[in-house]
Protein backbone atom coordinates (compact mmCIF):
# COMPACT_ATOMS: atom_id res chain seq x y z
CA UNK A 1 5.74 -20.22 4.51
CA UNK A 2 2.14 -20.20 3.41
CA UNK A 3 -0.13 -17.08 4.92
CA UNK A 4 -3.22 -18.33 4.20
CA UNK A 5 -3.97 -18.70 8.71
CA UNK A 6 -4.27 -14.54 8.67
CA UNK A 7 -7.17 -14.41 5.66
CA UNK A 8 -10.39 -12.16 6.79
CA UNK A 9 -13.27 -13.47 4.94
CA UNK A 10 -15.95 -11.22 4.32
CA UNK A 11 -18.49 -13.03 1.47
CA UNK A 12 -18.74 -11.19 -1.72
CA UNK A 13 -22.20 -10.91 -1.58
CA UNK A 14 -21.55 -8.37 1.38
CA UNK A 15 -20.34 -5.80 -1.57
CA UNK A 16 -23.84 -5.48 -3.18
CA UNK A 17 -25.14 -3.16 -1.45
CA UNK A 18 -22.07 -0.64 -2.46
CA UNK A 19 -21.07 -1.66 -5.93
CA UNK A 20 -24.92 -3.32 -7.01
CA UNK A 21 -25.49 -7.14 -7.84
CA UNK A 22 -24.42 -6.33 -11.81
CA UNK A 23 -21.15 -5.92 -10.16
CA UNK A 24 -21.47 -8.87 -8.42
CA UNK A 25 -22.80 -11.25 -11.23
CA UNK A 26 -19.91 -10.38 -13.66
CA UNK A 27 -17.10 -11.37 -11.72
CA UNK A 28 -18.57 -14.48 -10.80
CA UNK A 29 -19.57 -14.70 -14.48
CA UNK A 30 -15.35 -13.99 -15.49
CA UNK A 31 -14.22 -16.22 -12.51
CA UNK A 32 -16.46 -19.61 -13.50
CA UNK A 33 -13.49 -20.33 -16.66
CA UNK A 34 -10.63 -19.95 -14.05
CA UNK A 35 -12.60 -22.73 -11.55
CA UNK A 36 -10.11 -24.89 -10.06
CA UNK A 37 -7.03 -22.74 -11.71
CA UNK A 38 -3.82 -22.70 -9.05
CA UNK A 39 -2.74 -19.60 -8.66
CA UNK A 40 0.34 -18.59 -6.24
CA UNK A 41 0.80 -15.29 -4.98
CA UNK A 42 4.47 -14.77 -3.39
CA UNK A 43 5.97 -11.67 -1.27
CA UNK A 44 7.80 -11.28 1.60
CA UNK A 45 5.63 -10.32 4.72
CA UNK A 46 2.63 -11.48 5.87
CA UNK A 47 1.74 -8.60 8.20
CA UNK A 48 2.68 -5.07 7.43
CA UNK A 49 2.20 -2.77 4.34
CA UNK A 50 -0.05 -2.26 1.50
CA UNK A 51 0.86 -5.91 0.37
CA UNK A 52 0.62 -7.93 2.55
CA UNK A 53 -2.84 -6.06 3.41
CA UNK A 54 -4.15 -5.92 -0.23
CA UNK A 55 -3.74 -10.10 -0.76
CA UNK A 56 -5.00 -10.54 2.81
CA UNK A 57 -8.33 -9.04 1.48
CA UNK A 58 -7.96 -10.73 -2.22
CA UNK A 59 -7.26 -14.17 -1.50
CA UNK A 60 -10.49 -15.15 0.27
CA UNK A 61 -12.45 -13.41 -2.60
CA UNK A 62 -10.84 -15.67 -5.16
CA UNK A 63 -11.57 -18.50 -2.82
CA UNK A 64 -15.33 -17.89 -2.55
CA UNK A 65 -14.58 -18.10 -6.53
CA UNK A 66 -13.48 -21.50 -6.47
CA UNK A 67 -9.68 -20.47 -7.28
CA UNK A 68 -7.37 -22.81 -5.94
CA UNK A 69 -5.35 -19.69 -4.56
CA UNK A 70 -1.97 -19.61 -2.51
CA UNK A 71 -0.45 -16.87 -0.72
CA UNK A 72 2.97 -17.74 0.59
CA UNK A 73 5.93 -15.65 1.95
CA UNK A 74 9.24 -15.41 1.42
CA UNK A 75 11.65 -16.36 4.27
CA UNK A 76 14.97 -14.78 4.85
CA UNK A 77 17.65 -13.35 7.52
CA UNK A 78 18.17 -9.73 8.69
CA UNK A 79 21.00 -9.46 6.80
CA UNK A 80 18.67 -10.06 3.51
CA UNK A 81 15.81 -7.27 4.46
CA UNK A 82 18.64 -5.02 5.12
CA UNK A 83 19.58 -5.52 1.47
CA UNK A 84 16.13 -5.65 0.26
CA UNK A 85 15.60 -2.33 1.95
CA UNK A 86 18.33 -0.50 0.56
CA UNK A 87 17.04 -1.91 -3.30
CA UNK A 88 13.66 -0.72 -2.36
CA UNK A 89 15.03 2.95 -1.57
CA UNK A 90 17.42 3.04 -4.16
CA UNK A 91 14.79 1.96 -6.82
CA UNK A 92 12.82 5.44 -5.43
CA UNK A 93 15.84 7.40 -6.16
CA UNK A 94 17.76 7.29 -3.29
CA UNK A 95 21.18 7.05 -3.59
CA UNK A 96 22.98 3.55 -3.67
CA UNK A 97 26.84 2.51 -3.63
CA UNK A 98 27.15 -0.90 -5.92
CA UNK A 99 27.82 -3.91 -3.92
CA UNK A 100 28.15 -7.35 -5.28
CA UNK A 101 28.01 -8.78 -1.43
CA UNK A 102 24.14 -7.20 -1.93
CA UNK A 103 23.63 -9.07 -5.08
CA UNK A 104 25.20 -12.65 -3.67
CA UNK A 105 22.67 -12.13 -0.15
CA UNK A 106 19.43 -11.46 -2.67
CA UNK A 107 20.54 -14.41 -5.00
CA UNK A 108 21.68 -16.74 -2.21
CA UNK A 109 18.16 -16.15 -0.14
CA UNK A 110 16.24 -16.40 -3.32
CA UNK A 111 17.60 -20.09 -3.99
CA UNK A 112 16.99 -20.69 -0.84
CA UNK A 113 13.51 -20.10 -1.20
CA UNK A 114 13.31 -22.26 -4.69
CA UNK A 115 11.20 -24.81 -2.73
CA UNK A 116 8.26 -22.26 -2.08
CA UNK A 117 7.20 -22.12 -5.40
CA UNK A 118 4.71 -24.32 -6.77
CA UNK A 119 5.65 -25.89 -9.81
CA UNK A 120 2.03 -27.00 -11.15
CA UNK A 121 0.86 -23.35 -10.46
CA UNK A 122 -1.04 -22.38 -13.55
CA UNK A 123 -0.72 -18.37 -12.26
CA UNK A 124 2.35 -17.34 -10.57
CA UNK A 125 2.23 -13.58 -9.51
CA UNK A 126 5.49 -12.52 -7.63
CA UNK A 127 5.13 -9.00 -5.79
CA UNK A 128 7.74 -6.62 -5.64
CA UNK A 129 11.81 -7.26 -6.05
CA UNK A 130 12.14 -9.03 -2.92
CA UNK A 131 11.05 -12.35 -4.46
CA UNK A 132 11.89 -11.83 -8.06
CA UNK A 133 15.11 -13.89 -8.38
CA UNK A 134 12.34 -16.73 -7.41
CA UNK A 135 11.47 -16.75 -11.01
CA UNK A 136 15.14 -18.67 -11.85
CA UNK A 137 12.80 -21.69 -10.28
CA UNK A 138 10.54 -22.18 -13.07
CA UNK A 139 10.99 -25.05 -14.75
CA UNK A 140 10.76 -25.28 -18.79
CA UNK A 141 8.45 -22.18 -19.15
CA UNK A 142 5.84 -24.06 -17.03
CA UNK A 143 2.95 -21.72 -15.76
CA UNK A 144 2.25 -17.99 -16.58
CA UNK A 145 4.46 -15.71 -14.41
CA UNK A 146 4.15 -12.05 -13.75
CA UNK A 147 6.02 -9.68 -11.77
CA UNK A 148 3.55 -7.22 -9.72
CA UNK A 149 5.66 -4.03 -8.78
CA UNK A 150 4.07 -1.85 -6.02
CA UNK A 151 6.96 0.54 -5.90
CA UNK A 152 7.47 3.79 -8.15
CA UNK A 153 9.94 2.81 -10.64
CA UNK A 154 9.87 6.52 -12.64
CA UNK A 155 13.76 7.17 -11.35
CA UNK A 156 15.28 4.12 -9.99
CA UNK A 157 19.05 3.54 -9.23
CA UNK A 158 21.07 2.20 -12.54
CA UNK A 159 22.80 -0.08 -10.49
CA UNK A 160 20.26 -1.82 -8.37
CA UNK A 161 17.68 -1.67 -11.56
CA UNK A 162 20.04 -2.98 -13.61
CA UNK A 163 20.94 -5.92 -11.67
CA UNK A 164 17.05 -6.84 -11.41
CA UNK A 165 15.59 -6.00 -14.47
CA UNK A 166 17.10 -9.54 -16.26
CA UNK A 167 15.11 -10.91 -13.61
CA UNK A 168 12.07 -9.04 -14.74
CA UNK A 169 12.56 -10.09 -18.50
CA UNK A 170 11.99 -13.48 -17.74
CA UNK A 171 9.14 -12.71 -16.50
CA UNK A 172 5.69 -13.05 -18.82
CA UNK A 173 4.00 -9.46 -17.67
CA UNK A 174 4.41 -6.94 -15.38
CA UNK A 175 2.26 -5.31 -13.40
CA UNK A 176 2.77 -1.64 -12.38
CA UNK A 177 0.81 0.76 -9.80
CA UNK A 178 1.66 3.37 -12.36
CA UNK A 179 2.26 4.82 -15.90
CA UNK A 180 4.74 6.48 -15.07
CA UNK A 181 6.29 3.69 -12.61
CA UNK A 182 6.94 1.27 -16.23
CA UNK A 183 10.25 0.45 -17.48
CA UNK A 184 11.52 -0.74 -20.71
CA UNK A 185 11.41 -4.36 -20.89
CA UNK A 186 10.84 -7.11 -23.17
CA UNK A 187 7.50 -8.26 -21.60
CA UNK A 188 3.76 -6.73 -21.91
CA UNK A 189 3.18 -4.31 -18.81
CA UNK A 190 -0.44 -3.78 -17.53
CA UNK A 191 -1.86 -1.13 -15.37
CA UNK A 192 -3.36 -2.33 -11.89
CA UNK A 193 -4.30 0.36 -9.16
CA UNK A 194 -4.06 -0.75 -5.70
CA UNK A 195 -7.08 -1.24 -3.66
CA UNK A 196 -8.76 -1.17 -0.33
CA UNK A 197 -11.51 -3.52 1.28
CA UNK A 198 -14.37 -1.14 2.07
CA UNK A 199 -15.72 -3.43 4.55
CA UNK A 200 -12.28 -4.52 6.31
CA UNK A 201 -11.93 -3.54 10.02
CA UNK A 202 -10.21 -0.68 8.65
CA UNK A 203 -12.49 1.15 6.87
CA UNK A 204 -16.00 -0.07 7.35
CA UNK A 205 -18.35 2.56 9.21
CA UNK A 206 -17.59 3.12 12.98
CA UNK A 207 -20.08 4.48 15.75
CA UNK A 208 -19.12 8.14 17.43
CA UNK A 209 -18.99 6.22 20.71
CA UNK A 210 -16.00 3.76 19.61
CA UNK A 211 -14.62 6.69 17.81
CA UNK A 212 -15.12 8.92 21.34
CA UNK A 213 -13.26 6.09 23.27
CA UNK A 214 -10.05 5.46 21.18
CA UNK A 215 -9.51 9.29 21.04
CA UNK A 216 -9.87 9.06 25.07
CA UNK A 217 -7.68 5.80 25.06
CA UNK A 218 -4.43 7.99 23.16
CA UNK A 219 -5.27 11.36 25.13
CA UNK A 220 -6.62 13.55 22.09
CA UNK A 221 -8.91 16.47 22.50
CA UNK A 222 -12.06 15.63 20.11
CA UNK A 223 -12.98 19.34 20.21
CA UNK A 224 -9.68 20.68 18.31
CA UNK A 225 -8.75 19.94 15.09
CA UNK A 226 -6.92 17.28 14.69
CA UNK A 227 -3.96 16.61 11.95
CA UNK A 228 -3.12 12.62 10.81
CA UNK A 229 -0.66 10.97 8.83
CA UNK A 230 -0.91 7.02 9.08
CA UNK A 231 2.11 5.79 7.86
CA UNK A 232 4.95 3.22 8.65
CA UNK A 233 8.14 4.70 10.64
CA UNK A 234 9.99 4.91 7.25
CA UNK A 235 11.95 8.41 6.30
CA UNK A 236 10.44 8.33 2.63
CA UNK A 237 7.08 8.71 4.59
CA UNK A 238 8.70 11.88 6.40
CA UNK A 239 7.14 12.03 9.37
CA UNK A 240 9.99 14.56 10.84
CA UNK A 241 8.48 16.72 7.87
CA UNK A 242 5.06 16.37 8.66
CA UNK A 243 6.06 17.36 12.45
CA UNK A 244 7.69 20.82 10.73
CA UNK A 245 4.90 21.32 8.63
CA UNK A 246 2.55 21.16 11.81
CA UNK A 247 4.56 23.61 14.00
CA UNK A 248 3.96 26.31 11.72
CA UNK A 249 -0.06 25.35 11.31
CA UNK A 250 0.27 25.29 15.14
CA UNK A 251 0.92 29.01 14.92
CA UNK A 252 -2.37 29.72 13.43
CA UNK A 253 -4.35 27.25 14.98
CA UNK A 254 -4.62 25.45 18.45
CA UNK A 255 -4.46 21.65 16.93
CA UNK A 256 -2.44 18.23 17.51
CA UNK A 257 -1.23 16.41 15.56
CA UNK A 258 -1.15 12.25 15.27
CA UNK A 259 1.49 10.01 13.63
CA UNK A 260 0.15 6.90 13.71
CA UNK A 261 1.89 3.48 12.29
CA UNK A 262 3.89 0.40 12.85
CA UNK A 263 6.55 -1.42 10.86
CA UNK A 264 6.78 -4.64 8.84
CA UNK A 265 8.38 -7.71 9.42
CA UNK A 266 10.69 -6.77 6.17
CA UNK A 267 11.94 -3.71 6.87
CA UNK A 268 14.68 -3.33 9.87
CA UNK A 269 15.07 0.68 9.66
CA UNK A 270 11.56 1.42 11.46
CA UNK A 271 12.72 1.51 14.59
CA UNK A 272 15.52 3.81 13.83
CA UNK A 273 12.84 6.31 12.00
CA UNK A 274 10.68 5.63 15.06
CA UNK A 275 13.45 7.40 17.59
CA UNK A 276 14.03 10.38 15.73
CA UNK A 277 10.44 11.04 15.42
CA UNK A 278 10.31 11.11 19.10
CA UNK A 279 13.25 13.13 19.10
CA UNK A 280 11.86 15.96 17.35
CA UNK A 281 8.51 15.96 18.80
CA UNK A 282 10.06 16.41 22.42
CA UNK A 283 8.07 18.46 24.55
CA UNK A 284 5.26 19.30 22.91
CA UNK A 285 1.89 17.33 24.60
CA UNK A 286 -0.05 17.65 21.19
CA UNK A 287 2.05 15.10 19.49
CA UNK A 288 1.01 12.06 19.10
CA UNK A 289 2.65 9.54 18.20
CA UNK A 290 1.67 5.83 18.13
CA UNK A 291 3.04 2.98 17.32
CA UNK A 292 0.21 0.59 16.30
CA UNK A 293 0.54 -2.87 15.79
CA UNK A 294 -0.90 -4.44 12.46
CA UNK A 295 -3.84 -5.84 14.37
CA UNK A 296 -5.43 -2.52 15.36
CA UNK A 297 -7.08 -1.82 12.09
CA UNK A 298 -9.97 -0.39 14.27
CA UNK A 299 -7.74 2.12 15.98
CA UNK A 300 -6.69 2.96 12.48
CA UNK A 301 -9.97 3.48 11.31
CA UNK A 302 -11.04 5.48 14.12
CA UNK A 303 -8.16 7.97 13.91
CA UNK A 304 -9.02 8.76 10.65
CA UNK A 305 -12.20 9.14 10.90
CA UNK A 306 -11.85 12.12 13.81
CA UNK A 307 -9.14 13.96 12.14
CA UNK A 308 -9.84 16.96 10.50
CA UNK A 309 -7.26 16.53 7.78
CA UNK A 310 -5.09 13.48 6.62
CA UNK A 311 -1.45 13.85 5.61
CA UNK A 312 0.34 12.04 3.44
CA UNK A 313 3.72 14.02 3.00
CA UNK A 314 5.86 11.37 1.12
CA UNK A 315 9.14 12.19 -0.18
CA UNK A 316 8.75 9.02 -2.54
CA UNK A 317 5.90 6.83 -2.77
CA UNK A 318 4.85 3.29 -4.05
CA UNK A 319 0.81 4.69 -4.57
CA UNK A 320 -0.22 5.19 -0.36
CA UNK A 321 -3.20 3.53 0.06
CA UNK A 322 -3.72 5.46 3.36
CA UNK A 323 -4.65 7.95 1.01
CA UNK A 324 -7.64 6.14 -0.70
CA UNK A 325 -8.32 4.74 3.45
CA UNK A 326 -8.70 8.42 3.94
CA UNK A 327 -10.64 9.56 0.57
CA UNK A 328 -13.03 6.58 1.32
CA UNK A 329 -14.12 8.13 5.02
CA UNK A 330 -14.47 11.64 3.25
CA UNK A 331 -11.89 13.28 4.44
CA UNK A 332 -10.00 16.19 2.93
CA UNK A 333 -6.52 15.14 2.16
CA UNK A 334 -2.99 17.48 2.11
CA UNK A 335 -0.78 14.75 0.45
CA UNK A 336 2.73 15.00 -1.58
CA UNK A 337 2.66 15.13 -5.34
CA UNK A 338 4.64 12.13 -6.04
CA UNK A 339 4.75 8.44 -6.67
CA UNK A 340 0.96 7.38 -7.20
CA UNK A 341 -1.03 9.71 -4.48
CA UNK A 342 -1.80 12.39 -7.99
CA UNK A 343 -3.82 9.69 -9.00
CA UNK A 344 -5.90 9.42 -5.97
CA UNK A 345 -5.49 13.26 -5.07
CA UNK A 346 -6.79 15.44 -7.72
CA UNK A 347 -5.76 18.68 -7.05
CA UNK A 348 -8.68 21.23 -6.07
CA UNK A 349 -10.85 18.06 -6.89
CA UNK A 350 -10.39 15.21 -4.36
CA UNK A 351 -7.78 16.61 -2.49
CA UNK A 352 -4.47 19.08 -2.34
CA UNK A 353 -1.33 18.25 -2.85
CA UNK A 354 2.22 20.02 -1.83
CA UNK A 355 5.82 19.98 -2.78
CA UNK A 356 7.02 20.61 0.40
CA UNK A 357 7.00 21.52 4.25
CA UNK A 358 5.77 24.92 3.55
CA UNK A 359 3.12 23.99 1.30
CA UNK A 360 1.75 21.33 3.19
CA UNK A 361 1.70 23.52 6.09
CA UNK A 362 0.16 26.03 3.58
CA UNK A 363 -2.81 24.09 2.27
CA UNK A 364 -3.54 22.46 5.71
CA UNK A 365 -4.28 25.76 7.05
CA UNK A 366 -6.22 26.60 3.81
CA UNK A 367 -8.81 23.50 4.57
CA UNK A 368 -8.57 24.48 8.23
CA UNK A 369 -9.86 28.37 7.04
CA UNK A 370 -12.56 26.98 4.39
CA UNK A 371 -14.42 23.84 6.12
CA UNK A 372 -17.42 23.89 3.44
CA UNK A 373 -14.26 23.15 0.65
CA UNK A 374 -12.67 20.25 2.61
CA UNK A 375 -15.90 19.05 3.29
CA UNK A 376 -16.70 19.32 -0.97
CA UNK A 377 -13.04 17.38 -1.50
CA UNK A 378 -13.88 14.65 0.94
CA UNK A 379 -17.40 13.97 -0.91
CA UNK A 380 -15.77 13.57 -4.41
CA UNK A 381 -12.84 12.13 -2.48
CA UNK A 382 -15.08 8.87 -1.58
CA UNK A 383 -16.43 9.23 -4.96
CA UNK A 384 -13.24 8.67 -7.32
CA UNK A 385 -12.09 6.06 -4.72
CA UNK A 386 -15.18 3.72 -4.64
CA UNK A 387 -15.11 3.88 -8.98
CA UNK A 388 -11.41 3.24 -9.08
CA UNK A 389 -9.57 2.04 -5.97
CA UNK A 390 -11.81 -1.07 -4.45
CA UNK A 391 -10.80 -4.97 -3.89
CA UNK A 392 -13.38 -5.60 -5.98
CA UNK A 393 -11.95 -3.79 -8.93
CA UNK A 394 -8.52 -5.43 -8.13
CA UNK A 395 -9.88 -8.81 -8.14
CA UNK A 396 -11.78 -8.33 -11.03
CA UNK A 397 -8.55 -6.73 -13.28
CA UNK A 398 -6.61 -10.55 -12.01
CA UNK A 399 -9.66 -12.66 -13.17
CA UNK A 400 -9.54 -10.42 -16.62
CA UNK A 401 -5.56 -10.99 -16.83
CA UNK A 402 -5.84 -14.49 -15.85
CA UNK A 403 -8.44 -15.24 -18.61
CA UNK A 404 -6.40 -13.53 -21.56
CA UNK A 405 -2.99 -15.35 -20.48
CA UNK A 406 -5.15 -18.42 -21.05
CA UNK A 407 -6.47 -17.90 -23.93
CA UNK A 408 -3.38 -16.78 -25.46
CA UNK A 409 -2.24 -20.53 -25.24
């Protein structure tokens, strides 16, 4: 199933004025060998996470390149994501009870899906573990394939890992979020950080009066402070934490507190999270929480952008771009030090970060007592994410990987 019908174009010209038409000139100078090049990009939802959401900003960018680029998506049955989901937790840790029925659903959807991939594909980049049994399609070594792994790796289940990683060794690269996600394999591993569009619907600049109306629309006081985490359902994004970790803020301060998210079309538990957040925020009016579709990146934007202080209290973490979404609109962030968020949140520097309920409750209420400091994190926040963390910077690290695979011929 090809996702191409979602794309937001926004021209690349349109990213002068931020990043300066040097920028500008030398990735249309690195694209002009790769003119005409087919490249595939393969996952497994078109709407819904930091995937599906980074290619639906990189794609069109290639295209104004004059890449022949293809996004399509892998199809399979609940009984597949429910497998899928389990590999994804288990290769953050979690814990995991072998199954070889789990192994035969991944292989048998993966052959399945043989017939998505395109076979005169010069670039073939396959994200995440959903789709990597694709790679058994390839015929005779044909193309250059990499594996592009958004998820921490550091401490992943033996068994799960171990029944993927020959997968991974076939493989020509991999591409981690990560250091410290990287495994041992057979294969050269690059370093690619994440990204967000800085003129998406998401997190371009927003007037105070749209800003005004959606906090009116959901029922929150603009004139207390306001605590956000934007985040799927999904219990590695604790949101039942973040709810303890504002009731004892709440006894220092009169604030609310916003959860804020929706699910994707590849993960079945969301709902499930979804209840027992309600559950525990019973009775108390200053929760809110919201369950957004994937088409209200302006809501998104606008929550963010009147909160006082962003959360992200992950228990284990792929890299959270809400973070950068956050950094990027200057605001001071309390986040969890794990998975990639230490390399967007320096401590004392662009943000805080916290090992727990207490301590996120703890520096919260320190930003909340020294406003002139979260304001100084937020500045140098938006800093460190506009050099490291922008689509532009993504794109450009593909065109530079695309260009040495083909001159290695």
């Amino acid at each position: 199933m090809t996702a191409t019908q979602i794309l937001n174009r926004i021209p690349l010209e349109e990213y002068a004025p931020l990043l300066g038409e040097p920028e500008i000139a030398e990735m249309r100078s690195l694209a002009k060998p790769l003119r005409g090049k087919q490249v595939q990009m393969v996952n497994s939802t078109k709407v819904g996470g930091g995937v599906a959401e980074i290619l639906n900003r990189l794609i069109p960018l290639a295209e104004e390149l004059e890449i022949d680029i293809h996004w399509d998506v892998l199809q399979g049955g609940a009984d597949f994501f429910e497998v899928t989901k389990a590999f994804h937790n288990a290769l953050h840790g979690a814990s995991y009870v072998s199954n070889s029925q789990d192994f035969g659903i991944f292989r048998e959807y993966n052959r399945r899906n043989f017939d998505l991939v395109r076979q005169d594909a010069e670039f073939t980049i396959i994200h995440d573990p959903q789709p990597a049994g694709l790679i058994e399609a390839r015929r005779e070594k044909a193309g250059h394939w990499i594996w592009r792994c958004h998820i921490d790796l550091s401490h992943p289940n033996s068994a799960v890992w171990g029944f993927l990683q020959p997968y991974v060794a076939q493989f020509d690269g991999a591409i981690f979020s990560s250091p410290e996600f990287s495994r041992q394999l057979p294969v050269p591993q690059y370093l690619f950080y994440p990204s967000i569009d800085p003129l998406s619907e998401k997190n371009r600049d927003l007037d105070k009066e749209f800003i005004g109306s959606v906090l009116r629309q959901f029922e929150i006081d603009a004139q207390r402070p306001i605590l956000t985490q934007i985040s799927r359902f999904d219990r590695l994004k604790d949101p039942v934490g973040v709810i303890r970790a504002y009731r004892i803020v709440k006894r220092y301060y009169d604030c609310q507190l916003v959860l804020a998210g929706g699910g994707a079309s590849d993960d079945p538990e969301g709902a499930i999270v979804l209840d027992e957040v309600r559950k525990e925020a019973s009775g108390d009016p200053d929760i809110h929480i919201l369950e957004l579709p994937a088409w209200a990146p302006l809501e998104v934007n606008a929550l963010q952008r009147a909160s006082t202080v962003v959360i992200q209290k992950s228990l284990r973490e792929g890299f959270g771009l809400t973070v950068a979404e956050a950094l990027w609109k200057r605001k001071p962030v309390v986040a969890s030090a794990v998975g990639g968020i230490p390399t967007q949140v320096i401590h004392k520097h662009t943000g805080l970060l916290a090992h727990s309920v207490e301590g996120t409750a703890y520096q919260i209420r320190f930003l909340l007592s020294h406003p002139e400091i979260a304001k100084r994190l937020g500045e140098q926040g938006h800093k460190h994410v506009k050099e490291n963390f922008l689509i532009t910077q993504n794109l450009k690290n593909y065109l530079v990987l695309m260009l040495s695979l083909s001159r290695g011929n």
